[in-house]
Every structure is written in C-alpha cells, then in structure tokens.
Protein backbone atom coordinates (compact mmCIF):
# COMPACT_ATOMS: atom_id res chain seq x y z
CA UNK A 1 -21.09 -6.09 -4.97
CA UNK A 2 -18.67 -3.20 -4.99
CA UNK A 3 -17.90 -1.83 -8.63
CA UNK A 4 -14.26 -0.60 -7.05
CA UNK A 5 -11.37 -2.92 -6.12
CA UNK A 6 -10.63 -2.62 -2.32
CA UNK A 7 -7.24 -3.15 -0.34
CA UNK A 8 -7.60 -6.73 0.45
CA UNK A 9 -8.74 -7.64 -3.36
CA UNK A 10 -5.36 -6.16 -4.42
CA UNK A 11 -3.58 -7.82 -1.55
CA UNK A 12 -5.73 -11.17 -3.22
CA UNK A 13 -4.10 -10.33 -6.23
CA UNK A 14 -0.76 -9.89 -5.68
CA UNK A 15 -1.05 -13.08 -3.34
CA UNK A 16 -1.47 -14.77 -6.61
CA UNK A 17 1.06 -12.59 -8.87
CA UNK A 18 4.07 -13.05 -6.50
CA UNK A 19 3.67 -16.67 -5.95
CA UNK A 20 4.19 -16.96 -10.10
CA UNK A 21 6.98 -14.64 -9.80
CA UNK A 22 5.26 -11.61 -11.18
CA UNK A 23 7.11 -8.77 -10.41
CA UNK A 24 4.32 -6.11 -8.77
CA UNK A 25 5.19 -3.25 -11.57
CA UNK A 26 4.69 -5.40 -14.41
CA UNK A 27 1.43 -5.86 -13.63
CA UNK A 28 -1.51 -3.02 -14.03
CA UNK A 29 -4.98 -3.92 -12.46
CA UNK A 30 -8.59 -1.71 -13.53
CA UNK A 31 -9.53 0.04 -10.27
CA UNK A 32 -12.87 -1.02 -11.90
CA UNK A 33 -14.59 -4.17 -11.63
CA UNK A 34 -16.56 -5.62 -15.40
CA UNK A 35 -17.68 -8.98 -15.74
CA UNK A 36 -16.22 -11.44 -16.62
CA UNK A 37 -12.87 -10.52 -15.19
CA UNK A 38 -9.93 -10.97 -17.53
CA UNK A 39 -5.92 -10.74 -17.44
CA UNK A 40 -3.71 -10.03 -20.99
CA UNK A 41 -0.77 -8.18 -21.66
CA UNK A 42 -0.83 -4.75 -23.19
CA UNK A 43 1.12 -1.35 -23.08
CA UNK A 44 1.42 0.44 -20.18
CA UNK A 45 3.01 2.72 -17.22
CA UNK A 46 5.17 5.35 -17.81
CA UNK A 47 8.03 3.63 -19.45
CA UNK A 48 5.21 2.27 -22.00
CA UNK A 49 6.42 -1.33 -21.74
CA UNK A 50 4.74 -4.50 -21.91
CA UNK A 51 2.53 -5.41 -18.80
CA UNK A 52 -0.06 -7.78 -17.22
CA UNK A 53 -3.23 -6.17 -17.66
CA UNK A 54 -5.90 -7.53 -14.84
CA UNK A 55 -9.67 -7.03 -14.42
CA UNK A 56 -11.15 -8.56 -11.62
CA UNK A 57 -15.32 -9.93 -12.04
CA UNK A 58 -17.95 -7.56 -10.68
CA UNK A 59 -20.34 -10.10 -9.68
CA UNK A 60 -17.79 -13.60 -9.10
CA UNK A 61 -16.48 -13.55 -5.56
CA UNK A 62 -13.11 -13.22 -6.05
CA UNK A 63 -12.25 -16.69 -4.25
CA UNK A 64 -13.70 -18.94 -6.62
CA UNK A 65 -12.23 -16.43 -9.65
CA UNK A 66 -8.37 -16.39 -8.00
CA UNK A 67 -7.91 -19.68 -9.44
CA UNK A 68 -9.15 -19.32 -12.65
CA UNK A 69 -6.77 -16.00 -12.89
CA UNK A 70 -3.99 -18.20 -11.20
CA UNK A 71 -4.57 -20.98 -14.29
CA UNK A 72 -4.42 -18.12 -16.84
CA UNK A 73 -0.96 -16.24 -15.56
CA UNK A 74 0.35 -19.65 -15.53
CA UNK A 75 -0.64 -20.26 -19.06
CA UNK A 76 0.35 -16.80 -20.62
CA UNK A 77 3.77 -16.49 -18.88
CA UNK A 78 4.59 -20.22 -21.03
CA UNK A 79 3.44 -18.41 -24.01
C-alpha cells in the first residue's frame, strides 16, 4: 500500500467531511499514512486554532475505514 495520501483519498475524505458539515479548513489531514488511522482535534494552521486532525490507515483500504471515520466525526462534533 502507498505510505502517502493520494488525490482521490483526500477527495474520499472530504466526501465524508462535507457531508457532516465540516468546513475543509478546519480540518488538517497527515500526508502520511500510520496504522490504525485516527481523527481528534488539536492545534493547528496558521491562525493556531482548534482543528480536526485526520490520519488515514496504511494497510485498511480506505472504503471499509470511511465509515468508521464517518461514525467518529459524528460522535466528536456531539461532544
């Protein structure tokens, strides 16, 4: 598997992000892949204000892990 996100994995992502309403700068995604794949918040950008921090799974095709990462935006943007 690739070790780098491509194109159409960040196109996969934001598939996901804009259908919860995530607006595309509050979200920062590794350019890396590392297992397991994982999504927090955490400081970041320029303006140094909270974000969505996203790591997608080196070794999970990312169409069985898009909805596990769809299941866990939904539950950290309730709180």
């Amino acid at each position: 598997m690739d070790e780098i996100i491509t194109m159409e994995d960040m196109a996969a992502v934001y598939e996901v992000t804009d259908e919860l309403g995530i607006d595309r700068e509050s979200i920062n995604v590794e350019l890396g892949k590392e297992d397991p794949g994982a999504w927090g918040t955490g400081v970041g950008g320029m303006m140094k204000r909270e974000v969505i921090e996203i790591t997608l799974p080196a070794t999970t095709p990312l169409d069985e892990w898009l909805p596990v990462l769809r299941e866990g935006l939904s539950a950290l943007l309730k709180g």
